[in-house]
Protein backbone atom coordinates (compact mmCIF):
# COMPACT_ATOMS: atom_id res chain seq x y z
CA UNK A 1 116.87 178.01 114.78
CA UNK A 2 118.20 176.46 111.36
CA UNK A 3 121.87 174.92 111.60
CA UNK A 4 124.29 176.85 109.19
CA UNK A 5 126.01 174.16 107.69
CA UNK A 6 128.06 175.41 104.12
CA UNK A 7 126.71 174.16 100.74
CA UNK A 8 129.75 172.40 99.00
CA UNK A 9 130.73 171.07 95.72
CA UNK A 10 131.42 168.03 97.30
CA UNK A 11 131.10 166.30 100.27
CA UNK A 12 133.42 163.66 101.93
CA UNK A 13 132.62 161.32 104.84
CA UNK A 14 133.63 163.45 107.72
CA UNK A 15 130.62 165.73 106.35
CA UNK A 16 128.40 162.96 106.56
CA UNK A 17 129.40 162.48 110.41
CA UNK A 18 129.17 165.93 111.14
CA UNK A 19 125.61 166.18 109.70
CA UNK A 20 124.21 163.15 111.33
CA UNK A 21 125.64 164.71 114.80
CA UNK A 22 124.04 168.45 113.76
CA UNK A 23 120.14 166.53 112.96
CA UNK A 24 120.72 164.85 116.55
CA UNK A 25 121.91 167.51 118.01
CA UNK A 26 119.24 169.91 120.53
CA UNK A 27 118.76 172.39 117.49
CA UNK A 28 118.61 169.35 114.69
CA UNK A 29 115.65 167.30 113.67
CA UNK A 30 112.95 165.99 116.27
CA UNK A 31 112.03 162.80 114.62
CA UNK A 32 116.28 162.08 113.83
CA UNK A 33 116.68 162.91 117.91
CA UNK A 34 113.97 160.47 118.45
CA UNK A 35 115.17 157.62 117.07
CA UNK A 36 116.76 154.08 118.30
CA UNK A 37 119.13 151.45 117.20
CA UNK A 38 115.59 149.38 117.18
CA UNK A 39 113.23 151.84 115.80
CA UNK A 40 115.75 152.15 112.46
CA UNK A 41 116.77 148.84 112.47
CA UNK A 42 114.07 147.44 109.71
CA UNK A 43 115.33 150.75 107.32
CA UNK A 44 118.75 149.28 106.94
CA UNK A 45 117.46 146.06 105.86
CA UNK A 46 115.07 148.33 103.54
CA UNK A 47 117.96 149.78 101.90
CA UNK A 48 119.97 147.03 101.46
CA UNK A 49 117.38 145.44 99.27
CA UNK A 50 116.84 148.46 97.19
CA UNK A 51 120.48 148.25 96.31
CA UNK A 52 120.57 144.61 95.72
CA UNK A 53 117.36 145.47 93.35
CA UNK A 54 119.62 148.06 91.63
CA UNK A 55 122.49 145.75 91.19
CA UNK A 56 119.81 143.51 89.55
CA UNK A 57 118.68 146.34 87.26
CA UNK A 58 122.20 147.21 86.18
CA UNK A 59 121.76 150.48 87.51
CA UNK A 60 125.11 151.99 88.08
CA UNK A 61 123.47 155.98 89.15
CA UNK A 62 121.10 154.07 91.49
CA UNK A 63 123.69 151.87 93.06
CA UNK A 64 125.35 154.77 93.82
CA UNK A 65 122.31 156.53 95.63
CA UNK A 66 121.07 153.34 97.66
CA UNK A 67 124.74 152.46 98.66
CA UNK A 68 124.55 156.14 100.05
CA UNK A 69 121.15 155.49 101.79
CA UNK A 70 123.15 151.89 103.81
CA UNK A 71 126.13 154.24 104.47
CA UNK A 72 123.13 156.99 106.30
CA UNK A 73 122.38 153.79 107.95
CA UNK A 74 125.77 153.04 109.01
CA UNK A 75 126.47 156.48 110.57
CA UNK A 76 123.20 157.06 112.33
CA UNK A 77 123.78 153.46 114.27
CA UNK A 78 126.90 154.66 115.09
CA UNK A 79 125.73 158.74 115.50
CA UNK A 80 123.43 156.76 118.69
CA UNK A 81 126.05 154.27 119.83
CA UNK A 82 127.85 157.35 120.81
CA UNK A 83 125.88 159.55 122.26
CA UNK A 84 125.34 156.41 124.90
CA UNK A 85 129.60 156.17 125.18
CA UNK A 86 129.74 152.77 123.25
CA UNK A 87 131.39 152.89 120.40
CA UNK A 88 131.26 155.29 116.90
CA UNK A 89 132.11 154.87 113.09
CA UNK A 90 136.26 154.97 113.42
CA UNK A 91 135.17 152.62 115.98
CA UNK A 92 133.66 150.35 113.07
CA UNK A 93 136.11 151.34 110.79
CA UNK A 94 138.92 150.33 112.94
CA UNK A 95 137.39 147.05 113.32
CA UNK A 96 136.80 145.84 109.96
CA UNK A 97 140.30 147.47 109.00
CA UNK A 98 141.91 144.69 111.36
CA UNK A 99 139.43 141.95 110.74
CA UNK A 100 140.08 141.93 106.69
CA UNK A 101 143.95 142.00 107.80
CA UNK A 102 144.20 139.57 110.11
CA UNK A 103 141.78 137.20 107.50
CA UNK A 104 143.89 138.11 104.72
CA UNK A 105 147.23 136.77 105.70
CA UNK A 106 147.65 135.69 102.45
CA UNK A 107 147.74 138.78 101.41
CA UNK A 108 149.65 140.47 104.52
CA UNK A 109 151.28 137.91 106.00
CA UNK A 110 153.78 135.59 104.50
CA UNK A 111 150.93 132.46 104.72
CA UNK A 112 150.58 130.51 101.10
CA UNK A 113 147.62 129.86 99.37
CA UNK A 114 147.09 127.95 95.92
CA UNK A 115 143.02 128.71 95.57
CA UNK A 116 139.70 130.42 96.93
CA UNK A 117 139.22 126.94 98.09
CA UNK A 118 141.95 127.21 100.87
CA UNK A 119 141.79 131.36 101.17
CA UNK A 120 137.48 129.97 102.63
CA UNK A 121 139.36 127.58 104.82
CA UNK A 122 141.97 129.61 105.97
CA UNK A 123 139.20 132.57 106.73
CA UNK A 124 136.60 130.20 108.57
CA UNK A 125 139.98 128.98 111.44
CA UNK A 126 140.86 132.71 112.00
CA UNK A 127 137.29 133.47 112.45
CA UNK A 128 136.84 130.35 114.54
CA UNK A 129 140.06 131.22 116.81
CA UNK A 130 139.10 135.13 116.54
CA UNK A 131 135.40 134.62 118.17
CA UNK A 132 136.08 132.17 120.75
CA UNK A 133 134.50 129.10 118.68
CA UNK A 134 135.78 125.78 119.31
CA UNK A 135 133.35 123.34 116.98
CA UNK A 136 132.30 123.34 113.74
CA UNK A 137 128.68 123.31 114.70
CA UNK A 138 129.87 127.31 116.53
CA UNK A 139 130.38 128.10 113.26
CA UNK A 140 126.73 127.34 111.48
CA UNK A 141 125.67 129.23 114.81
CA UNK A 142 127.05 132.08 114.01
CA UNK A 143 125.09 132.22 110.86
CA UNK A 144 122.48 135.10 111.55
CA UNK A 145 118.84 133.46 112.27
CA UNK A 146 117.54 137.00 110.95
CA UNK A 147 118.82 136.18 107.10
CA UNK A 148 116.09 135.28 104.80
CA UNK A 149 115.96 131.15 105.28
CA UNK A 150 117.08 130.80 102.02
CA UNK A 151 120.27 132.26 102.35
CA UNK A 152 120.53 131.41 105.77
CA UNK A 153 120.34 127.86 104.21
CA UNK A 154 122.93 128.16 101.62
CA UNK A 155 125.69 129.86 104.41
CA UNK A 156 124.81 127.02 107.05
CA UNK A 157 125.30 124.53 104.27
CA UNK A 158 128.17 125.71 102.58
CA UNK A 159 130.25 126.12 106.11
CA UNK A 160 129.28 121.84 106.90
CA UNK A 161 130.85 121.49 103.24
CA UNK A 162 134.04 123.25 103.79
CA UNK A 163 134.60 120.43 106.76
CA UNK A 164 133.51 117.56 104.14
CA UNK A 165 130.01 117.13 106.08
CA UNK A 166 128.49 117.55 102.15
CA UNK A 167 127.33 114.63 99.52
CA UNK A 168 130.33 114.36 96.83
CA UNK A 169 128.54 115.59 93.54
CA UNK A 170 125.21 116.80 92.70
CA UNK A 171 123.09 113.30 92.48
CA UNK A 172 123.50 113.04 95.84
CA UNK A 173 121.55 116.18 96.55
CA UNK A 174 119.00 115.39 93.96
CA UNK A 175 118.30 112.02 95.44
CA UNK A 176 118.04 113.98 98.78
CA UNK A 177 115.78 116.36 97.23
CA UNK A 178 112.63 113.46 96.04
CA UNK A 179 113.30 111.25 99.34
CA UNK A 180 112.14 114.34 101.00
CA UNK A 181 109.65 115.00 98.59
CA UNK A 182 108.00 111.77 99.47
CA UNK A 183 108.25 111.95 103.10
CA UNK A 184 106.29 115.09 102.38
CA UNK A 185 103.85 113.57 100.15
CA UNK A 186 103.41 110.68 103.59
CA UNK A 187 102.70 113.63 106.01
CA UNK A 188 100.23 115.63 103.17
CA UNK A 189 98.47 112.04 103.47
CA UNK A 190 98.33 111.45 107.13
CA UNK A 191 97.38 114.87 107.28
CA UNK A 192 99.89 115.73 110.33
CA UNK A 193 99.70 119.15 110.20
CA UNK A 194 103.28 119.44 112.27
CA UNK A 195 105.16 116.98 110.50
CA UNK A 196 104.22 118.37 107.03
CA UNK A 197 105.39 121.73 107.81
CA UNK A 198 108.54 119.58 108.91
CA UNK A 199 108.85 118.10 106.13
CA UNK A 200 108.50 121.27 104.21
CA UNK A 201 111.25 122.84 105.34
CA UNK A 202 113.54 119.10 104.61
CA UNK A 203 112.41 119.81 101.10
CA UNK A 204 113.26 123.31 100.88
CA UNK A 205 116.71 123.01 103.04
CA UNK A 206 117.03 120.07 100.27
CA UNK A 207 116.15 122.32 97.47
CA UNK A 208 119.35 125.02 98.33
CA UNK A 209 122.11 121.86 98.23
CA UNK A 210 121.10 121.14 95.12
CA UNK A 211 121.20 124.77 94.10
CA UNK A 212 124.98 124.92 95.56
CA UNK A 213 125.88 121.89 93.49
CA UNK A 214 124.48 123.73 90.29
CA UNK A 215 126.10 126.96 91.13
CA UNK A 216 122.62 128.77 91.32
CA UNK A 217 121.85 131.13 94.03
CA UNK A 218 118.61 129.88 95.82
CA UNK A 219 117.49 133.23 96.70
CA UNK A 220 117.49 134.62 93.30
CA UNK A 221 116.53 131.55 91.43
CA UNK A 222 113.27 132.07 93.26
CA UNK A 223 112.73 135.91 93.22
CA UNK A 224 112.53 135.23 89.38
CA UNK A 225 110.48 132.94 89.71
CA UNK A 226 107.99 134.63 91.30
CA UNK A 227 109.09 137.86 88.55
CA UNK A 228 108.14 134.98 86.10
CA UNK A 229 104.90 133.66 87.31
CA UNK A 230 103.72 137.46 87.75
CA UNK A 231 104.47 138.19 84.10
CA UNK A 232 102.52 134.58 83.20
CA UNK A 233 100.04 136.09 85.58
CA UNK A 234 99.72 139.22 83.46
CA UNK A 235 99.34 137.33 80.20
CA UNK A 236 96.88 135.30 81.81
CA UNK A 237 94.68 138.04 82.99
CA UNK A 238 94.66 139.80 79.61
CA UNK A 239 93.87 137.07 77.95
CA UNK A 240 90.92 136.52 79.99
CA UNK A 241 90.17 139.95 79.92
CA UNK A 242 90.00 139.05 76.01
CA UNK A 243 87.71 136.64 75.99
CA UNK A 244 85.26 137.85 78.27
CA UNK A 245 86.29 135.55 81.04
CA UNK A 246 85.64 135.70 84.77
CA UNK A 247 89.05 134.69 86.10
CA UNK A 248 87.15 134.20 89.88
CA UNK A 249 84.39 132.25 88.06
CA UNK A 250 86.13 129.80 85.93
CA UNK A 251 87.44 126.82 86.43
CA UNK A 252 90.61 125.26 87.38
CA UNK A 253 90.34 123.65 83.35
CA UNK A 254 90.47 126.75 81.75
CA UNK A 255 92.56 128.78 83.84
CA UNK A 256 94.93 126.14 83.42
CA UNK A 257 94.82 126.34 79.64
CA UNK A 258 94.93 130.05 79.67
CA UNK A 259 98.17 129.55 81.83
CA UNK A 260 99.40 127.47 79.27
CA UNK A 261 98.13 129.41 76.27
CA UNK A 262 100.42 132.51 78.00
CA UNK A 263 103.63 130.22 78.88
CA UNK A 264 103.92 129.38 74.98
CA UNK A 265 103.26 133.29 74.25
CA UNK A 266 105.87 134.66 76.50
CA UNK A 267 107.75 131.78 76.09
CA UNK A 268 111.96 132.71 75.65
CA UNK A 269 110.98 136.33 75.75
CA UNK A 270 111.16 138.84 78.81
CA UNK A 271 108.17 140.41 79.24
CA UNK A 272 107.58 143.00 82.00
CA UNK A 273 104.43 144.90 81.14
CA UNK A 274 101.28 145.10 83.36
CA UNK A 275 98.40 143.57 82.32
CA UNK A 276 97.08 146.05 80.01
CA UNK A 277 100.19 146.76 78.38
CA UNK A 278 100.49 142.59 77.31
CA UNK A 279 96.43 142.98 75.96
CA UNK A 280 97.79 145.38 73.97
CA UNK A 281 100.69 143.66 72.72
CA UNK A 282 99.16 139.94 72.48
């Protein structure tokens, strides 16, 4: 038997809640009443990335769609929650209401600020005195182990800076950065299979402090890299393609100079065409 539920002009949040509690509800949707807070938890991550991707594509209509997808999220967590008597969304709402005005005293208090510098500081002691924490170190664990290690990186390292546990400009990081490099290069050569991925991660953790001290975000800086070596990659192929060669069958020489050949052809230009389309355009 189909719920009746009125087709509107517009709908507002309390219609949200009300149709997340109809599609778990006895005469909603099977596979909605069959879900968990764990067998849904991978979609919210899922549709948090396709909104960063439209923030990165400038898409204002698609922002607007995928921030509607995290908000489904949102309510069916809290749709589950309770239905088991823990907690529901004015729950959540309630909670951040209080936590952004207790943070912000600045803003709701009478307390003084001068910067963002101090506003960071003043956040981390509330949070600090809020949770329970009593050292510093409580506060890089509170960093989520489930962000990507990047960013996990970046937040971990940027908290030890706020309590001066940071080098003072960005030569310090760089010299950090090759020390490590060479440490790796050591453990490549005694072939210690444990220590070099060890020393990996020293050179990546490395790698994000100097991309704090050059005001780069380590997580992007590296998605477009990996946007720029697959439109390289692209070039590559259709230039191959183009002169009849076996990309699995030659050899490291002259994919290397096709590589090049494709880095001074795309070279200060944004290309994102498949393979075919760059033949074409070559």
């Amino acid at each position: 038997m189909a719920v009746d539920y009125k087709q509107k002009g517009h709908y507002e949040i309390d219609d949200l809640l009300e149709i997340m509690r109809l599609l778990r509800s006895p005469d909603g949707c099977h596979w909605d009443r069959e879900q968990t807070n764990q067998s849904i938890r991978s979609n919210l991550l899922e549709e948090t990335h396709e909104a960063i991707e439209a923030i990165n594509q400038g898409d204002a209509n698609l922002l607007c769609e995928e921030l509607g997808d995290i908000l489904l999220q949102i309510v069916f967590h809290c749709q589950i929650q309770q239905e088991n008597s823990q907690f529901g969304f004015s729950d959540v709402v309630d909670g951040i209401c209080k936590k952004l005005i207790i943070r912000h005293p600045h803003v709701f208090s009478d307390a003084k600020v001068e910067n963002s510098s101090q506003i960071l500081e003043n956040w981390d002691k509330i949070k600090r005195k809020t949770k329970g924490g009593k050292t510093q170190a409580d506060l890089l664990l509170s960093v989520p182990k489930s962000l990507p290690a990047l960013m996990r990186s970046a937040k971990v390292q940027s908290r030890a800076a706020r309590v001066g546990f940071d080098w003072s400009d960005v030569s310090g990081a760089l010299k950090a950065l090759k020390d490590e490099t060479i440490e790796l290069e050591q453990a490549i050569s005694d072939g210690n299979v444990e220590r070099i991925e060890d020393e990996l991660g020293d050179v990546l953790f490395s790698a994000v402090n100097v991309s704090r001290f050059t005001d780069c975000d380590a997580e992007q800086a590296l998605t477009n890299a990996c946007n720029k070596f697959i439109r390289r990659f692209a070039v590559v192929e259709a230039l191959a393609a183009e002169k009849g060669i076996d990309m699995a069958d030659a050899n490291l020489s002259k994919l290397d100079e096709l590589w090049k050949l494709a880095k001074s052809i795309i070279n200060g230009k944004e290309i994102n065409l498949s393979a075919q389309e760059d033949a074409e355009n070559l």
